[in-house]
Each structure stands twice: as C-alpha cells, then as structure tokens.
PDB file of N, CA and C in Angstrom:
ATOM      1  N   UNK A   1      47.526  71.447 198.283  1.00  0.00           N
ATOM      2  CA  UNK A   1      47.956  72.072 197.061  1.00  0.00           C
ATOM      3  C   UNK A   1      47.960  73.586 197.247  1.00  0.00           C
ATOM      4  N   UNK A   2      48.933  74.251 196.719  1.00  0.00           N
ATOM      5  CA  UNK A   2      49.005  75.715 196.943  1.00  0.00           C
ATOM      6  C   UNK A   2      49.435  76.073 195.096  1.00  0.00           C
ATOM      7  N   UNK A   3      48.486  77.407 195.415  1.00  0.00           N
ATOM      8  CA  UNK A   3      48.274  77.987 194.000  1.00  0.00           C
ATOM      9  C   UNK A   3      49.490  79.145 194.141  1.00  0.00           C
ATOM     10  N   UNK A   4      50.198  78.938 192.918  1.00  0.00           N
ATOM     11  CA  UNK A   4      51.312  80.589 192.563  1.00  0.00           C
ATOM     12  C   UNK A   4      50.685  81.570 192.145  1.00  0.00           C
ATOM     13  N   UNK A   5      51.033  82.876 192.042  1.00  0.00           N
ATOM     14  CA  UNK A   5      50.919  83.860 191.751  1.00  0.00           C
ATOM     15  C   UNK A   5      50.227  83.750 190.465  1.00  0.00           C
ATOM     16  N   UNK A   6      51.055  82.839 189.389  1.00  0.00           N
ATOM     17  CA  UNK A   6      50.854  82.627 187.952  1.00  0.00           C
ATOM     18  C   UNK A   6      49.910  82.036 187.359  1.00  0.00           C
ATOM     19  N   UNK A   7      49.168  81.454 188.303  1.00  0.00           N
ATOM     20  CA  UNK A   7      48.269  80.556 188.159  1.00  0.00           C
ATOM     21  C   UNK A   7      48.839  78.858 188.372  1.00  0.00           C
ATOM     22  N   UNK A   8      49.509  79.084 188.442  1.00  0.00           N
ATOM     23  CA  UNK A   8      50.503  77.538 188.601  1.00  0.00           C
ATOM     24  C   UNK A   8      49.939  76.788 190.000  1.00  0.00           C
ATOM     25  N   UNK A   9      49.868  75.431 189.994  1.00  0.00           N
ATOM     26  CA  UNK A   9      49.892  74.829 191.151  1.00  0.00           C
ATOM     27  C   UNK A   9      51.016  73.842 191.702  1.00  0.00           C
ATOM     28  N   UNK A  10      51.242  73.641 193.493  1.00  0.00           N
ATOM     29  CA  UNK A  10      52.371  73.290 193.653  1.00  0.00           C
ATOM     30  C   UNK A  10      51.427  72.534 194.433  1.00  0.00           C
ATOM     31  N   UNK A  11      52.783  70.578 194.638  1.00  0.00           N
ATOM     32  CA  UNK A  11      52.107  69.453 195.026  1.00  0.00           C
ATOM     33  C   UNK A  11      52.315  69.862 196.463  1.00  0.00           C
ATOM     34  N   UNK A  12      51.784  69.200 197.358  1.00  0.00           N
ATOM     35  CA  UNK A  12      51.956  69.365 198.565  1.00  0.00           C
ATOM     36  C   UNK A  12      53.360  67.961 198.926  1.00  0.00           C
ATOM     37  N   UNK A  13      54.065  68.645 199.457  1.00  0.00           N
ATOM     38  CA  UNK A  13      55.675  67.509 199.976  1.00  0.00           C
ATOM     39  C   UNK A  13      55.204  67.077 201.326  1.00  0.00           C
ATOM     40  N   UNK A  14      55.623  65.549 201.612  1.00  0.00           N
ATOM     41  CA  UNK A  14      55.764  65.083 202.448  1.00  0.00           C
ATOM     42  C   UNK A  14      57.166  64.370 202.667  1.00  0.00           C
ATOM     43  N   UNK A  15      57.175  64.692 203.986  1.00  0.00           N
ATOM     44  CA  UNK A  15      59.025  63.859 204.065  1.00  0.00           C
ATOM     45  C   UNK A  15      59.145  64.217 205.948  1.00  0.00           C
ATOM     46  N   UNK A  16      60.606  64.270 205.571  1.00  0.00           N
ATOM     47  CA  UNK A  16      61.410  64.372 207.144  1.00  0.00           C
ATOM     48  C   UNK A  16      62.289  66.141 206.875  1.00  0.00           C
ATOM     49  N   UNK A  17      62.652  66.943 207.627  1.00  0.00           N
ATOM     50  CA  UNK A  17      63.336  67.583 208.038  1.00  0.00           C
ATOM     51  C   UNK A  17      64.843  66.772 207.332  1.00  0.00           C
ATOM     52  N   UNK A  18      65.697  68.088 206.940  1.00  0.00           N
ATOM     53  CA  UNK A  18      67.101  68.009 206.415  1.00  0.00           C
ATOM     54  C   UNK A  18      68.248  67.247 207.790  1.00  0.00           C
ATOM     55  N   UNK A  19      68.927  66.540 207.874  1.00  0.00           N
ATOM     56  CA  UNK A  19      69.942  66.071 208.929  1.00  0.00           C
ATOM     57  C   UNK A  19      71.085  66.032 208.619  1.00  0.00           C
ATOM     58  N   UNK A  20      71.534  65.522 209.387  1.00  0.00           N
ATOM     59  CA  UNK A  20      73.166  65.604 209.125  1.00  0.00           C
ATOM     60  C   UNK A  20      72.778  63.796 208.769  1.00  0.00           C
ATOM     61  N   UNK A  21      74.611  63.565 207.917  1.00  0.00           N
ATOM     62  CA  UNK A  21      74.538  61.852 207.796  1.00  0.00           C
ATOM     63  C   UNK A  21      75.805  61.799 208.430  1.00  0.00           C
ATOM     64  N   UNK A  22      76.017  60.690 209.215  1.00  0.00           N
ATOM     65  CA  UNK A  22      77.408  60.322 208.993  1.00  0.00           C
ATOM     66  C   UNK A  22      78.318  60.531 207.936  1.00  0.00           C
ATOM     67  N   UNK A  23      79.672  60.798 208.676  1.00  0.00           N
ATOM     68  CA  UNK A  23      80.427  60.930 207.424  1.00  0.00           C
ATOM     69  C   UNK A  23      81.809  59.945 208.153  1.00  0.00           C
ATOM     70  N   UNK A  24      81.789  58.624 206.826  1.00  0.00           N
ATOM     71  CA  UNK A  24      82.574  57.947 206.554  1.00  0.00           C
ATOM     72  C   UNK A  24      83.852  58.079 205.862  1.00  0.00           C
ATOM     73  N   UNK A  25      83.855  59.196 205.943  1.00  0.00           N
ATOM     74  CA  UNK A  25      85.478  59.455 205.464  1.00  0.00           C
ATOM     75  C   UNK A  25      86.655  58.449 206.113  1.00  0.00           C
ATOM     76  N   UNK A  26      87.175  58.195 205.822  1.00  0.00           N
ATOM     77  CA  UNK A  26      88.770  57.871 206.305  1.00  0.00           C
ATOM     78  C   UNK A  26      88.833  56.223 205.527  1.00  0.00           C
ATOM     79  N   UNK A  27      89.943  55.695 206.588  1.00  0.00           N
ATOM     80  CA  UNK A  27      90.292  54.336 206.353  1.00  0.00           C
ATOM     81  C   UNK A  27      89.692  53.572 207.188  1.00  0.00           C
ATOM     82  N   UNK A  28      89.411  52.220 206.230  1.00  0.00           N
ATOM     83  CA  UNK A  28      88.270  50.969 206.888  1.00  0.00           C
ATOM     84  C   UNK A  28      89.093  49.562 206.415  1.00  0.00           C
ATOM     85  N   UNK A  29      88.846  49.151 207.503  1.00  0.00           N
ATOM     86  CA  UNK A  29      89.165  47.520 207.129  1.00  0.00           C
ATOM     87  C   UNK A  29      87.847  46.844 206.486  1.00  0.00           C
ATOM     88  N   UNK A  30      88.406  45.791 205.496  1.00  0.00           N
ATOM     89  CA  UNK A  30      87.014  45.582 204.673  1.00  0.00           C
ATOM     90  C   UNK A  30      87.623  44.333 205.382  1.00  0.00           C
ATOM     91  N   UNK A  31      86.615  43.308 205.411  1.00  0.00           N
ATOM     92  CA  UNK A  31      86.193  41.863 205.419  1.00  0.00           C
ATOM     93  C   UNK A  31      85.187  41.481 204.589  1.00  0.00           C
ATOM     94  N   UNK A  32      85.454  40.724 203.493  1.00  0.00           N
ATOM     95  CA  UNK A  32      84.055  40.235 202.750  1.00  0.00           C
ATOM     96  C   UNK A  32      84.227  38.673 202.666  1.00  0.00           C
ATOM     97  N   UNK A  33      82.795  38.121 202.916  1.00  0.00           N
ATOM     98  CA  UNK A  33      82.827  36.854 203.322  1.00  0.00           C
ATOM     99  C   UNK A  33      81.659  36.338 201.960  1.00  0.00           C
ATOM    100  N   UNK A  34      82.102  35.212 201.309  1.00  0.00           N
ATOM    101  CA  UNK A  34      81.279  34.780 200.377  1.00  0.00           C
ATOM    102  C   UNK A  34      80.920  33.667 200.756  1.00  0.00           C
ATOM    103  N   UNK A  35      79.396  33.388 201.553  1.00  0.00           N
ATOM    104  CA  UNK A  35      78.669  32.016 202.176  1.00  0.00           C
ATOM    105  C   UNK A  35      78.853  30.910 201.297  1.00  0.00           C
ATOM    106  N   UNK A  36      78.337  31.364 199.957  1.00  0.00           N
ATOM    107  CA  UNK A  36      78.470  30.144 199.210  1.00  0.00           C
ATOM    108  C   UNK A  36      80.012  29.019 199.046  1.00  0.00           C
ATOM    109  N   UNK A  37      80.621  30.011 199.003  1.00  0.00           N
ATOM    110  CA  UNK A  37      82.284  29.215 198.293  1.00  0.00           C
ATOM    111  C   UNK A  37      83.128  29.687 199.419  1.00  0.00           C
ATOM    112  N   UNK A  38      82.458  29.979 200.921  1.00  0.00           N
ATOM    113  CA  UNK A  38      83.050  29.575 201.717  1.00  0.00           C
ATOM    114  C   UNK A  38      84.405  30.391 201.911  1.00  0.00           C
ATOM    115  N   UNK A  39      85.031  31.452 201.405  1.00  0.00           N
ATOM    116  CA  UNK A  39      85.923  32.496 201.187  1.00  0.00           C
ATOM    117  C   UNK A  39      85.773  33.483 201.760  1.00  0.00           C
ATOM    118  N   UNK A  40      86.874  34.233 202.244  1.00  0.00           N
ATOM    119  CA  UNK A  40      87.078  35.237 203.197  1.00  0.00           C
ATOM    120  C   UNK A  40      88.144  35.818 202.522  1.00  0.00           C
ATOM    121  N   UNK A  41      87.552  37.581 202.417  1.00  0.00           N
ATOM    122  CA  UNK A  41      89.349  37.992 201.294  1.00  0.00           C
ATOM    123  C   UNK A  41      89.156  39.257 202.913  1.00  0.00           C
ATOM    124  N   UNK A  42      90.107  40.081 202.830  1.00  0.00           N
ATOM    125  CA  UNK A  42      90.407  41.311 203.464  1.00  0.00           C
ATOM    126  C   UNK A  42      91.196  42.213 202.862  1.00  0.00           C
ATOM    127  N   UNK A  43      91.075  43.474 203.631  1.00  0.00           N
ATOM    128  CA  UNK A  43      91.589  44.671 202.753  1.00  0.00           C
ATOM    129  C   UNK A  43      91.190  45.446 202.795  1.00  0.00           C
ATOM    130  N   UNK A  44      92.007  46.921 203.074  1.00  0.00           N
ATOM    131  CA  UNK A  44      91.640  48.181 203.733  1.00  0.00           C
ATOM    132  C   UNK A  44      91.126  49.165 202.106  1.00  0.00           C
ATOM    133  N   UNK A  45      90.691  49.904 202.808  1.00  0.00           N
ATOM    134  CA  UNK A  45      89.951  50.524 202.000  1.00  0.00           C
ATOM    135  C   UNK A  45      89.533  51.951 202.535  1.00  0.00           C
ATOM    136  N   UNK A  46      89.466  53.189 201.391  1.00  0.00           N
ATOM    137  CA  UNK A  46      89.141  54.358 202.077  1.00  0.00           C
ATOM    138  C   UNK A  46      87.958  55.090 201.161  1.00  0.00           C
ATOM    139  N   UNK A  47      87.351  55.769 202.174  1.00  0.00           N
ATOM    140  CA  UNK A  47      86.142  56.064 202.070  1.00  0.00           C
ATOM    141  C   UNK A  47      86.235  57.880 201.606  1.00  0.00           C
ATOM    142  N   UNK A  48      85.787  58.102 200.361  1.00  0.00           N
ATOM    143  CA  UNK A  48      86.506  59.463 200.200  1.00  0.00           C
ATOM    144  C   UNK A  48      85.228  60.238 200.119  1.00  0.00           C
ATOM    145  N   UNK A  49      84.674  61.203 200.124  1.00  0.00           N
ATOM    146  CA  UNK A  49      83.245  61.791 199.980  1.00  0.00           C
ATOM    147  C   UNK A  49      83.665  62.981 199.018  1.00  0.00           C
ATOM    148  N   UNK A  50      82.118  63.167 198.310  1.00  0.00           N
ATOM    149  CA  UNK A  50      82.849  63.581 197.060  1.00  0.00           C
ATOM    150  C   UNK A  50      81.702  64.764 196.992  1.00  0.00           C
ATOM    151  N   UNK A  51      82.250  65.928 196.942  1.00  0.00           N
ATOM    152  CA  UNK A  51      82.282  67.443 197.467  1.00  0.00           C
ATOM    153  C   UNK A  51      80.937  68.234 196.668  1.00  0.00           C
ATOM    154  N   UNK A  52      80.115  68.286 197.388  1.00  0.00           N
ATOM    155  CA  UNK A  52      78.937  69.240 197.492  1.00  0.00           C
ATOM    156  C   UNK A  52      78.010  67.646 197.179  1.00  0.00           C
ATOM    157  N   UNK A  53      78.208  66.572 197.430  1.00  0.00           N
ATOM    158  CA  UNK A  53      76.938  65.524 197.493  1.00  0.00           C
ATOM    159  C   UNK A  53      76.988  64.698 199.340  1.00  0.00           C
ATOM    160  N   UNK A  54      76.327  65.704 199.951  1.00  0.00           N
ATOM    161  CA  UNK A  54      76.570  64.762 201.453  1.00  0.00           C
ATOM    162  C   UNK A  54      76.065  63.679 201.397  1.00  0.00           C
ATOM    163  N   UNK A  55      76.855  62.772 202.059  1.00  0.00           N
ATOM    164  CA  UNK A  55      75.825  61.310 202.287  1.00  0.00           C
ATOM    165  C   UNK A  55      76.736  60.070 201.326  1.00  0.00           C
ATOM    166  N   UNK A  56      77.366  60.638 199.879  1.00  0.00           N
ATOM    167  CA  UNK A  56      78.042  59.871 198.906  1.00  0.00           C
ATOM    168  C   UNK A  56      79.623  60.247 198.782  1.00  0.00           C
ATOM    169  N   UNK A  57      79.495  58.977 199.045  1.00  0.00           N
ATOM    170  CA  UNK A  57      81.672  58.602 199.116  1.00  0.00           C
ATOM    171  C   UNK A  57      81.730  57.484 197.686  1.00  0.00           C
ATOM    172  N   UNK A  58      83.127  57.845 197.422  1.00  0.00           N
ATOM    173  CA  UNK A  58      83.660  56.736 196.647  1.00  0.00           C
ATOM    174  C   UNK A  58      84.957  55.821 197.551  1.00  0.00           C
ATOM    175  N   UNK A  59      84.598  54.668 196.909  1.00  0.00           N
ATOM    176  CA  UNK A  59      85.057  53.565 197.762  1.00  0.00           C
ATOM    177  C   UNK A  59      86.725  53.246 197.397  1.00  0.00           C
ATOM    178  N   UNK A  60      87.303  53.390 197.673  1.00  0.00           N
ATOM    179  CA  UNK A  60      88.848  53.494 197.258  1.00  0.00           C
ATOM    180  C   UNK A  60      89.828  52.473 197.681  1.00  0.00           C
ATOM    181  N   UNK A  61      90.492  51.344 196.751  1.00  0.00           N
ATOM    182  CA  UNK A  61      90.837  50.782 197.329  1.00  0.00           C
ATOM    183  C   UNK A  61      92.372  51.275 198.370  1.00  0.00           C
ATOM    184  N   UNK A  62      92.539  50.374 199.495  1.00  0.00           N
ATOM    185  CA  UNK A  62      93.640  51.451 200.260  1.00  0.00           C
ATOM    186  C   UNK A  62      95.128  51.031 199.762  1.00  0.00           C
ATOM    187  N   UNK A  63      95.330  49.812 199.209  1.00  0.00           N
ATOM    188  CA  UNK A  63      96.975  49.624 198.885  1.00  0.00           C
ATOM    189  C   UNK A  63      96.853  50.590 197.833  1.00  0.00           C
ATOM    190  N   UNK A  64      96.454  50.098 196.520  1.00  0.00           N
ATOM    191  CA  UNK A  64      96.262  50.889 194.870  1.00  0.00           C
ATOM    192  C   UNK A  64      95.959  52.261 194.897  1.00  0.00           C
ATOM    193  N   UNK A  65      94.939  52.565 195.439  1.00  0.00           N
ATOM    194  CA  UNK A  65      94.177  54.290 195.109  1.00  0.00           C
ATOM    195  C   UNK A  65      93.272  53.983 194.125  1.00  0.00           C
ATOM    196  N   UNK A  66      93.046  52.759 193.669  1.00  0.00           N
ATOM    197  CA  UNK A  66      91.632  52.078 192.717  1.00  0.00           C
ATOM    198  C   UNK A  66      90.852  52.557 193.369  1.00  0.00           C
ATOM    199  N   UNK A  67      89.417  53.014 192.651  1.00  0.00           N
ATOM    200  CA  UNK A  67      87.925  53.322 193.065  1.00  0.00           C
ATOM    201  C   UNK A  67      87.593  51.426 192.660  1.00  0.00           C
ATOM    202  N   UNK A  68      87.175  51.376 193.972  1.00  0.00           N
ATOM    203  CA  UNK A  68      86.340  49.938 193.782  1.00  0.00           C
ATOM    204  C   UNK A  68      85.092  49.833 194.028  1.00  0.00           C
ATOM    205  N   UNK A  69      84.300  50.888 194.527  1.00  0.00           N
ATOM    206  CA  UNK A  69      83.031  51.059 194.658  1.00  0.00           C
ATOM    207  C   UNK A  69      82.623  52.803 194.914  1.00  0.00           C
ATOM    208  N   UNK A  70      81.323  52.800 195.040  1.00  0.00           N
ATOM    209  CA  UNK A  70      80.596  53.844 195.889  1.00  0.00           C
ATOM    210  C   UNK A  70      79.696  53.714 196.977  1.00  0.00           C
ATOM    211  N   UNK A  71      79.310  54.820 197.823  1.00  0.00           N
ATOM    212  CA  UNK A  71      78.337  54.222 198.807  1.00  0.00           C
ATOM    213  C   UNK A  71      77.876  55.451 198.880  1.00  0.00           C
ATOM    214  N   UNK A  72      75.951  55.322 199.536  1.00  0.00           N
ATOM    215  CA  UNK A  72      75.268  56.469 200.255  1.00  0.00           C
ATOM    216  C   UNK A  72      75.100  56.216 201.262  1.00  0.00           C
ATOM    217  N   UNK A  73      75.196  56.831 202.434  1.00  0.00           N
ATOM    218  CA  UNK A  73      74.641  56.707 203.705  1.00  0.00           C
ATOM    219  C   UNK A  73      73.510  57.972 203.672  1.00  0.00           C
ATOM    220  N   UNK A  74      72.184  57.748 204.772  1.00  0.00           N
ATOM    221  CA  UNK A  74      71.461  58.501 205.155  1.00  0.00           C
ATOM    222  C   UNK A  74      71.398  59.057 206.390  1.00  0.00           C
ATOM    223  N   UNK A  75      70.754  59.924 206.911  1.00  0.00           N
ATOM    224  CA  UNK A  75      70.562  60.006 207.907  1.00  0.00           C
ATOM    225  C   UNK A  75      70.017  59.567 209.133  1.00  0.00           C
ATOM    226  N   UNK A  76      69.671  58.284 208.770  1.00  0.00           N
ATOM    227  CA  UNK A  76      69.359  57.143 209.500  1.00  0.00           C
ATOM    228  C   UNK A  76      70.280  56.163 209.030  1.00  0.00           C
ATOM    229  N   UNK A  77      70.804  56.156 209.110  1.00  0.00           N
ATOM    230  CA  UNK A  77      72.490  55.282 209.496  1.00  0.00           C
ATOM    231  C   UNK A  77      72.166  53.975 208.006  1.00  0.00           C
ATOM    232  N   UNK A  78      71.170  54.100 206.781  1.00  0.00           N
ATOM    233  CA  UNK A  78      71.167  53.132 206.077  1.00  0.00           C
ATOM    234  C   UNK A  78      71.801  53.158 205.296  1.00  0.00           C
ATOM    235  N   UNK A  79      72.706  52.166 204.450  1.00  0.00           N
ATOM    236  CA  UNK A  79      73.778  52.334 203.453  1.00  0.00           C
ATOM    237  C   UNK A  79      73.525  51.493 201.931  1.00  0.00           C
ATOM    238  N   UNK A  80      73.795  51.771 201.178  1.00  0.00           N
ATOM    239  CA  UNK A  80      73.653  51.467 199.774  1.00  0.00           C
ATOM    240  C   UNK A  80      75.081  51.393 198.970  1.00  0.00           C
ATOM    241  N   UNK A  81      75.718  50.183 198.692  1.00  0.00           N
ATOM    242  CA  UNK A  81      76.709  50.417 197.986  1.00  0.00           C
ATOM    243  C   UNK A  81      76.669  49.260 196.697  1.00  0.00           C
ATOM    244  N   UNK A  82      77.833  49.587 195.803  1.00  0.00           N
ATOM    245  CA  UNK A  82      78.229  48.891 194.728  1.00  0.00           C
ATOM    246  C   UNK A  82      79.958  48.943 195.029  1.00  0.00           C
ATOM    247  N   UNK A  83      80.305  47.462 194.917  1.00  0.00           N
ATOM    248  CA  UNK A  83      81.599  47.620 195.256  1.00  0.00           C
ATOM    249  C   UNK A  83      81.782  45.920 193.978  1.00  0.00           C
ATOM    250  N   UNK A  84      83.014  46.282 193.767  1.00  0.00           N
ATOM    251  CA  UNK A  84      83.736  45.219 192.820  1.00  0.00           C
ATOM    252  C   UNK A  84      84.460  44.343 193.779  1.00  0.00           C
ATOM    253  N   UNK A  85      83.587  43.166 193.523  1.00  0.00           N
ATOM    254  CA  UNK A  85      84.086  41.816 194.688  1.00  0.00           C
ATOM    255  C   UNK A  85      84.442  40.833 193.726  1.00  0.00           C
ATOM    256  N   UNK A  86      85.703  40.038 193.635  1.00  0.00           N
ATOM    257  CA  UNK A  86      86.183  39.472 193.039  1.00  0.00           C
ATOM    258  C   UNK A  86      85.818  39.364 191.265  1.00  0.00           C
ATOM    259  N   UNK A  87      86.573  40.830 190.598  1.00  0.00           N
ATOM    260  CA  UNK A  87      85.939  41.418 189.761  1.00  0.00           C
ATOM    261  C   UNK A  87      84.592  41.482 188.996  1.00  0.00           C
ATOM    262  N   UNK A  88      83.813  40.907 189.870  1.00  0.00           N
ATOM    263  CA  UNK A  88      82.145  41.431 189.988  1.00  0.00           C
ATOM    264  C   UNK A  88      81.671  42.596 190.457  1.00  0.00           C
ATOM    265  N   UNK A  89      80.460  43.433 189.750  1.00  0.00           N
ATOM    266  CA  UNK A  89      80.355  44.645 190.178  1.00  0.00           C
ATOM    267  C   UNK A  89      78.599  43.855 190.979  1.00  0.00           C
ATOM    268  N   UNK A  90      78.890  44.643 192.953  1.00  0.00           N
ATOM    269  CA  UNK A  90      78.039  43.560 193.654  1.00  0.00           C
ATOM    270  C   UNK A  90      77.190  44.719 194.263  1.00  0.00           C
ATOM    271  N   UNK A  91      76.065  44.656 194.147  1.00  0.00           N
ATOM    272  CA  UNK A  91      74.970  45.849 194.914  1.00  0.00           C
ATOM    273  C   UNK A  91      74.591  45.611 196.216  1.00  0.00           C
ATOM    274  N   UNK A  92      75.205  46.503 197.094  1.00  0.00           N
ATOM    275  CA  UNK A  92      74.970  45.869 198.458  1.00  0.00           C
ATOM    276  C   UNK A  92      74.162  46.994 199.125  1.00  0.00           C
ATOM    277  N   UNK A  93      73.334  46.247 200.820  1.00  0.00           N
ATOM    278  CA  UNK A  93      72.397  47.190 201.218  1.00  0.00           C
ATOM    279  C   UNK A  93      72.961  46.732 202.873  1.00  0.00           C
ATOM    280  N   UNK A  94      72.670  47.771 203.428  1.00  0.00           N
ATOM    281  CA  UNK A  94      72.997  47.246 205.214  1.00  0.00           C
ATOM    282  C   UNK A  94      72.862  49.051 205.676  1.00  0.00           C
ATOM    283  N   UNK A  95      73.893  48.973 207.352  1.00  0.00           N
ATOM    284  CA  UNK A  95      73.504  49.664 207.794  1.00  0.00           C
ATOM    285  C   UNK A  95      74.969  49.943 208.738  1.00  0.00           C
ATOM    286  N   UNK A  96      75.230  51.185 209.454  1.00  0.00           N
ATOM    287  CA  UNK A  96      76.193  51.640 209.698  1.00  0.00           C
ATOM    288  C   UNK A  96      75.997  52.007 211.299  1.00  0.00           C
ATOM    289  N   UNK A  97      76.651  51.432 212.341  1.00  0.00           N
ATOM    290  CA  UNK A  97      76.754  51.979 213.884  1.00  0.00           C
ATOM    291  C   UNK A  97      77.675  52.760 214.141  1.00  0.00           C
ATOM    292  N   UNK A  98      76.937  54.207 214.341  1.00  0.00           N
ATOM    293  CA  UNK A  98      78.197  55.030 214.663  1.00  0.00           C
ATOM    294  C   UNK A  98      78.900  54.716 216.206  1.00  0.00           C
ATOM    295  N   UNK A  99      78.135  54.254 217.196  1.00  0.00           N
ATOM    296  CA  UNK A  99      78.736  53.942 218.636  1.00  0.00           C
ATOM    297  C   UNK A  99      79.790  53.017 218.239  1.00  0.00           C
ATOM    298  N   UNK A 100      79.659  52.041 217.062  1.00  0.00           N
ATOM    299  CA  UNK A 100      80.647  50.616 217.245  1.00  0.00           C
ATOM    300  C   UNK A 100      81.649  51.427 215.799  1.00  0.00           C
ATOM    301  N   UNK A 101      81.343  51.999 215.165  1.00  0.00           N
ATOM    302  CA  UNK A 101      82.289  52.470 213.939  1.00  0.00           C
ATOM    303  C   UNK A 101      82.667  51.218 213.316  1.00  0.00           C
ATOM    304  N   UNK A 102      81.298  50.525 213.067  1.00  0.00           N
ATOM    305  CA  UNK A 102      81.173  49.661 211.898  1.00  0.00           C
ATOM    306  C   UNK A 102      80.146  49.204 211.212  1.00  0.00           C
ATOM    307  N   UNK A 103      80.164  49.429 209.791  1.00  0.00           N
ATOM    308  CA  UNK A 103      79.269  49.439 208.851  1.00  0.00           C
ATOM    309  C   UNK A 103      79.298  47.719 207.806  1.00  0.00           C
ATOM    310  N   UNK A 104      77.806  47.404 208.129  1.00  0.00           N
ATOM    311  CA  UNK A 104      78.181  45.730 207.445  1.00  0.00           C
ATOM    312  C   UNK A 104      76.785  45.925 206.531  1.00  0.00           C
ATOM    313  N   UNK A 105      77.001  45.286 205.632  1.00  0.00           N
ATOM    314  CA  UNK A 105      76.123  45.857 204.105  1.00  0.00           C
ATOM    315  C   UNK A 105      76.305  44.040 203.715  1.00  0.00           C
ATOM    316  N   UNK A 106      75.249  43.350 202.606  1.00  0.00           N
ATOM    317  CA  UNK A 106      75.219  42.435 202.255  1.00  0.00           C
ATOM    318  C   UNK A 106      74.365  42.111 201.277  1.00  0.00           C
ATOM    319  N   UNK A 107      74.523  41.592 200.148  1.00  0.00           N
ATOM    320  CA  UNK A 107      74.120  40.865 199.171  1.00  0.00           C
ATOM    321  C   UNK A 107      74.086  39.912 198.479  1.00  0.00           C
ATOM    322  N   UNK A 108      73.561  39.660 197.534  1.00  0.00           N
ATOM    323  CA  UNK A 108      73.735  38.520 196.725  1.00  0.00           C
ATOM    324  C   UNK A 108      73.970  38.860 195.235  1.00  0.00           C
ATOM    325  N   UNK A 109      75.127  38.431 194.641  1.00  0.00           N
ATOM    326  CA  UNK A 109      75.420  38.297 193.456  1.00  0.00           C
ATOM    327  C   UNK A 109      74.593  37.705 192.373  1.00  0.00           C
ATOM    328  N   UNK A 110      75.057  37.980 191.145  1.00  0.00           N
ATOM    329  CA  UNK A 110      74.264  37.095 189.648  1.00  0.00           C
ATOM    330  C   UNK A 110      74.553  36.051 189.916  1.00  0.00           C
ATOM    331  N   UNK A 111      75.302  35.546 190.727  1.00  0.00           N
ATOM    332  CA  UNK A 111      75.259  33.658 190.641  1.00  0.00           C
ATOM    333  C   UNK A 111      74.935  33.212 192.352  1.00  0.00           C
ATOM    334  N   UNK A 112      73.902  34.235 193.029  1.00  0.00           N
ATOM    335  CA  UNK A 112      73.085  33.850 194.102  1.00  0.00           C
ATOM    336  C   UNK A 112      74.057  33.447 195.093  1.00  0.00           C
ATOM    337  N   UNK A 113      74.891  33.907 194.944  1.00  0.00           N
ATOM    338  CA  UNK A 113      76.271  33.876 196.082  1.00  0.00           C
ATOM    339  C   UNK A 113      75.928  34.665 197.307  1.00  0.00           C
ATOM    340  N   UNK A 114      75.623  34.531 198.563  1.00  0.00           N
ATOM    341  CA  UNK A 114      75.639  35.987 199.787  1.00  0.00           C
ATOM    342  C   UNK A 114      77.039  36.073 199.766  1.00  0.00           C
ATOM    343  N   UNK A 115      76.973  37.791 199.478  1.00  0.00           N
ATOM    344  CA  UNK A 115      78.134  38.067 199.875  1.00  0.00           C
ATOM    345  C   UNK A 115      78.145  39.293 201.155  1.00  0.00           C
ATOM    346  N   UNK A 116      78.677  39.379 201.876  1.00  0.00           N
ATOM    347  CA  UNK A 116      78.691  40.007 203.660  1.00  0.00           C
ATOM    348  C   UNK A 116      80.166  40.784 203.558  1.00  0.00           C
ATOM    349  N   UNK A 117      80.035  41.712 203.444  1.00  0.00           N
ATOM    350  CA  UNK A 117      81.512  42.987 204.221  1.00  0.00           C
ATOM    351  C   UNK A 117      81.074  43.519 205.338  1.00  0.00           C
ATOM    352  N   UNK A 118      81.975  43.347 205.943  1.00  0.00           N
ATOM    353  CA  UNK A 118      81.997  44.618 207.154  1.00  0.00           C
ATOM    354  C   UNK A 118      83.213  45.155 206.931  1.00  0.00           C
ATOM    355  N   UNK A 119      83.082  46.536 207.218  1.00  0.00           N
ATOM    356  CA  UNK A 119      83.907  47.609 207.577  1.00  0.00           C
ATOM    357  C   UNK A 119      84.100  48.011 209.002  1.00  0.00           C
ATOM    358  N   UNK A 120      85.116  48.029 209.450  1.00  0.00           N
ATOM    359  CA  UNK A 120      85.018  48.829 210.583  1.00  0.00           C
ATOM    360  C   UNK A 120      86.942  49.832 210.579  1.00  0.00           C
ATOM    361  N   UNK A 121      86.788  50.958 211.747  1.00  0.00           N
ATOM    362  CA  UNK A 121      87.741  51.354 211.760  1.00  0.00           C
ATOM    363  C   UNK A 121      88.457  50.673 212.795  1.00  0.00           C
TER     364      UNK A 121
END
C-alpha cells in the first residue's frame, strides 16, 4: 500500500506488463458445426476492430456487412466471443494460433447444443 500526498491510500496492483494482441482484422472463413443436430453451415466473415479498444473487433458478416457478433482477443492468444448462430445470440470461448491463422472458439447454447466455429484465413 502506498500513501498520497493527501493522505489518500493506493491498493497495491498485481498483473502482467502491457502487450501487444493479435490483430484479427480481415476476412475469415467461418465453419460452425452444431454436435447435437448434426449441422454444418459456412460463411465468410470479417473481423473489423474498433478504434482506440485493442484486442475488440466486431464480427461482420462477409456477403451482407451485418454485425453478427463481437470478439476479444488477449495477449495470450485467448478469445471470447458472442456471435448469432442460427438466429441465437451464442457465447463462445476458445483460442487463436497465430503460426496456423486459425482461431476455433466453442460453446453451448440455451438448449445444451455444442456449438464449434473455426475461423481460419
């Protein structure tokens, strides 16, 4: 704990050093696979990052120009998204290889469905 000038006290921070994140900008082929019902849709998609928040893109679909999701990446390659899968809004978690330039994230829906995308370029 460190004391201010004012008498004020400040907590002591623990963490990591600032990094760079990947940046997923561009165009991605989506694949999303739903285990349960056995379905496979595809469809490109672009990854737009959205200006003075590093790390957060909006998910764009690539025929339309629809926002169909968002995503964070960290600086350890972990990813967090919400993307609209067969007009369900689906919270997904995974992780991103920059050597392979593909990012596969996966969840489960309100009706306990796994649902699996990968992206890659």
């Amino acid at each position: 704990m460190l004391e201010t000038s004012d008498g004020g006290v400040l907590s002591k921070w623990n963490g990591f050093l600032e990094s760079s994140v990947p940046d997923l900008t561009g165009n991605w082929a989506a694949t999303a696979l739903n285990k349960a019902l056995h379905t496979t849709a595809t469809q490109t998609d672009d990854f737009v990052s959205r200006t003075g928040e590093p790390g957060v893109f909006n998910i764009l679909d690539g025929t339309t120009g629809d926002t169909v999701g968002e995503a964070i990446v960290t600086s350890r390659n972990r990813v967090r998204a919400h993307v609209a899968v067969d007009s369900q809004d689906v919270a997904l978690a995974g992780t991103y290889n920059s050597k392979r330039q593909i990012l596969l994230v996966n969840s489960s829906n309100g009706a306990k469905q796994k649902i699996v995308i990968e992206f890659g370029r």
